[in-house]
C-alpha atoms as a PDB file:
ATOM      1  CA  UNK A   1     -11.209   8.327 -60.572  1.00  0.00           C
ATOM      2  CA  UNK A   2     -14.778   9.917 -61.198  1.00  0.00           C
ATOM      3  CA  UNK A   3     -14.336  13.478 -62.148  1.00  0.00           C
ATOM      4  CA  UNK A   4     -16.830  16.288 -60.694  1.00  0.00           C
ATOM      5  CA  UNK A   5     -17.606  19.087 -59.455  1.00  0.00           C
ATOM      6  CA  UNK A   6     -20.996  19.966 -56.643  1.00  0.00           C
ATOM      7  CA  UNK A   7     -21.530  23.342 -57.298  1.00  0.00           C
ATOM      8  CA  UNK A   8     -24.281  26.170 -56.387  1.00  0.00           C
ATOM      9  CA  UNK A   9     -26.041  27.276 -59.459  1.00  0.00           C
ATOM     10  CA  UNK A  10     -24.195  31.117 -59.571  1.00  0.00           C
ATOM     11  CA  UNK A  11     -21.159  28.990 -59.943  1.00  0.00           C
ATOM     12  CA  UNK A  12     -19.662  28.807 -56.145  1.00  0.00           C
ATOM     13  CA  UNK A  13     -17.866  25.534 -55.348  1.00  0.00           C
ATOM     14  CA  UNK A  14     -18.900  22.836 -52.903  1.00  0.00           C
ATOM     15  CA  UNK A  15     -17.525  19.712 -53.100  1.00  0.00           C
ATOM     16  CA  UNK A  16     -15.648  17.969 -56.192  1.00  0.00           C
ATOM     17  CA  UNK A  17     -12.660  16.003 -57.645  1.00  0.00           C
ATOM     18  CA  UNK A  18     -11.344  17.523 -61.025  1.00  0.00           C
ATOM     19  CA  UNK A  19      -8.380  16.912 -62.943  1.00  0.00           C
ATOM     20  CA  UNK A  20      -5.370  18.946 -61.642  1.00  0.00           C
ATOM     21  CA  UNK A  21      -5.127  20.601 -64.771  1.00  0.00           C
ATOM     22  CA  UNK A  22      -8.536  22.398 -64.561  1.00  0.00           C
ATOM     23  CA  UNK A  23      -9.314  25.730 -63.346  1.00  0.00           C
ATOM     24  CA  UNK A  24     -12.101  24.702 -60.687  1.00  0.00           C
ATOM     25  CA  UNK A  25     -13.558  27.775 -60.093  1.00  0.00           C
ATOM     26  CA  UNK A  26     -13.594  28.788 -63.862  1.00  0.00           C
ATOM     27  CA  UNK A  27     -15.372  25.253 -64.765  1.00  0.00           C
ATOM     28  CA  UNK A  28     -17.914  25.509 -62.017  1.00  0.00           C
ATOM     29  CA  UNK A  29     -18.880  29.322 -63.064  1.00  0.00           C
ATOM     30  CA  UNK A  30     -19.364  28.334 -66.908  1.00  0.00           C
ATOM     31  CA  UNK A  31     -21.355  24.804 -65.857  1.00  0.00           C
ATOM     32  CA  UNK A  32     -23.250  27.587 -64.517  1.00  0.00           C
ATOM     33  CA  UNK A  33     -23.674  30.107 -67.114  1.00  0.00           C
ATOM     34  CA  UNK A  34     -24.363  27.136 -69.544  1.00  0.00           C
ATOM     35  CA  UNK A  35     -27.523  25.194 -67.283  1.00  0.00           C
ATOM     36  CA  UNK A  36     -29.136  28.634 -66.749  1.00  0.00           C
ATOM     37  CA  UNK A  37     -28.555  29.690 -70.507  1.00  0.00           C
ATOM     38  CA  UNK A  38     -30.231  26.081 -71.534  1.00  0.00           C
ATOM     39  CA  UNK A  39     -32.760  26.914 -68.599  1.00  0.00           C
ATOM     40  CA  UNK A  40     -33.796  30.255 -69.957  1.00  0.00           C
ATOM     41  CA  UNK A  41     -34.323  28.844 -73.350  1.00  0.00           C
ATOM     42  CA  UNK A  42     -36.341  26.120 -72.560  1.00  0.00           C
ATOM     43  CA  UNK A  43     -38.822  28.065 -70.587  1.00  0.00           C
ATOM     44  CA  UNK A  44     -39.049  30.197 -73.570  1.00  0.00           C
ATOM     45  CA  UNK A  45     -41.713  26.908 -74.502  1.00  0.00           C
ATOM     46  CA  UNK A  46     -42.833  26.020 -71.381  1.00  0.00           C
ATOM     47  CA  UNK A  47     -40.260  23.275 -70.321  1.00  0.00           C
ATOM     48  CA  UNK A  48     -38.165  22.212 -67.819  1.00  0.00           C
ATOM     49  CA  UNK A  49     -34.218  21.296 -68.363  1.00  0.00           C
ATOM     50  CA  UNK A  50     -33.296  18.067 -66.580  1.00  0.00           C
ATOM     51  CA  UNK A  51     -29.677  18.000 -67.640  1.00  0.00           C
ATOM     52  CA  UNK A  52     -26.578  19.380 -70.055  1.00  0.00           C
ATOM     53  CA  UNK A  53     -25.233  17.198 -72.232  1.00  0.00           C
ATOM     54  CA  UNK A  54     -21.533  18.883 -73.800  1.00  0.00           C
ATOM     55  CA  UNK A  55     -20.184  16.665 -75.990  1.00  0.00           C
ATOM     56  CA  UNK A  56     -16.167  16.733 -76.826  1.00  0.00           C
ATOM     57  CA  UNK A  57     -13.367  15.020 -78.276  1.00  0.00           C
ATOM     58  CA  UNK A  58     -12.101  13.954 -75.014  1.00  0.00           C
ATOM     59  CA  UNK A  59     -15.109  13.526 -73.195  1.00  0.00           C
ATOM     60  CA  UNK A  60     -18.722  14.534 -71.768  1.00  0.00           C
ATOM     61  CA  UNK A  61     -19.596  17.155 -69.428  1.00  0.00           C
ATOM     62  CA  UNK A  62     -22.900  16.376 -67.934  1.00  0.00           C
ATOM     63  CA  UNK A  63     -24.566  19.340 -65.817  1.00  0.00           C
ATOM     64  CA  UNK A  64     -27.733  18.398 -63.798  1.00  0.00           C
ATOM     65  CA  UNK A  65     -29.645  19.850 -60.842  1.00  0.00           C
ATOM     66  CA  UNK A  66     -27.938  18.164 -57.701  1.00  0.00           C
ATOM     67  CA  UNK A  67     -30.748  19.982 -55.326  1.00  0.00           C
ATOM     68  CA  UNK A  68     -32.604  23.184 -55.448  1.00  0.00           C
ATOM     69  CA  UNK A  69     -29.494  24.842 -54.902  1.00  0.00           C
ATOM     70  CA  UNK A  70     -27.024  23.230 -56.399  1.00  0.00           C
ATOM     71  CA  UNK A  71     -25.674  21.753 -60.073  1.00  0.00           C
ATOM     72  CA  UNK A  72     -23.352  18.464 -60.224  1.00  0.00           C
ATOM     73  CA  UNK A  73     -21.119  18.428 -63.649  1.00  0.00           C
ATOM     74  CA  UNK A  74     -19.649  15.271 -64.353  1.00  0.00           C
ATOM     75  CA  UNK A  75     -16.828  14.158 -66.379  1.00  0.00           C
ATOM     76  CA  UNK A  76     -17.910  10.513 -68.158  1.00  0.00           C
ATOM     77  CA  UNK A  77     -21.127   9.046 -69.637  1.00  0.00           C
ATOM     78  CA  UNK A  78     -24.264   9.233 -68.216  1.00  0.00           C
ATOM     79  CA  UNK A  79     -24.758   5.900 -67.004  1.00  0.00           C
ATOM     80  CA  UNK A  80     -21.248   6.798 -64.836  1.00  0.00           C
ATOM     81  CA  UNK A  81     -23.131   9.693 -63.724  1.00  0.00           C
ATOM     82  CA  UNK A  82     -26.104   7.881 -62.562  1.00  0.00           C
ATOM     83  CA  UNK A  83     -24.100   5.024 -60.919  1.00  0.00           C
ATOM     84  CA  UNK A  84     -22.543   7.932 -58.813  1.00  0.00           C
ATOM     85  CA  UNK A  85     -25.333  10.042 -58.037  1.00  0.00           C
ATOM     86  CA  UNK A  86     -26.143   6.685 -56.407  1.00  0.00           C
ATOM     87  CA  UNK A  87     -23.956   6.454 -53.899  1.00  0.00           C
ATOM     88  CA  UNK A  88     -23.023   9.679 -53.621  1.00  0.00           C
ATOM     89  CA  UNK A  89     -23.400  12.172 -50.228  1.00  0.00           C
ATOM     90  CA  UNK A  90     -22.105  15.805 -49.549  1.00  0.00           C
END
């Protein structure tokens, strides 16, 4: 099962498939908060972020810019991530 979430980039919802477990709305807000915060910082020097890496014990959240609207997080490695992105239609 891939694991994601579409989202726009103040943290409203689109389109995903999360665990259960997760709060989808909370996840989607702090993918968010986290890409602009990385954002911010690297336009401090004059640079662009292309993507979020947040590495855990029990797995990768990968943020990057879906369009110029929206963020995709998702759940897995990257090369999951790019095999999806793919393939994959809103």
């Amino acid at each position: 099962m891939k694991k994601y979430a579409v989202f726009k980039k103040d943290g409203t919802y689109i389109k995903g498939n999360l665990p259960e477990n997760m709060e989808t709305e909370r996840f989607c807000i702090m993918c968010a908060a986290a890409f602009g915060a990385a954002s911010t910082a690297q336009k401090e020097y004059g640079d662009e972020t292309r993507k979020l890496v947040i590495d855990g014990e029990q797995g990768t959240v990968i943020i990057k810019p879906f369009d110029k609207n929206a963020l995709v997080a998702y759940i897995g490695t990257e090369e999951e991530m790019d095999e999806f992105l793919k393939t994959f239609k809103l």
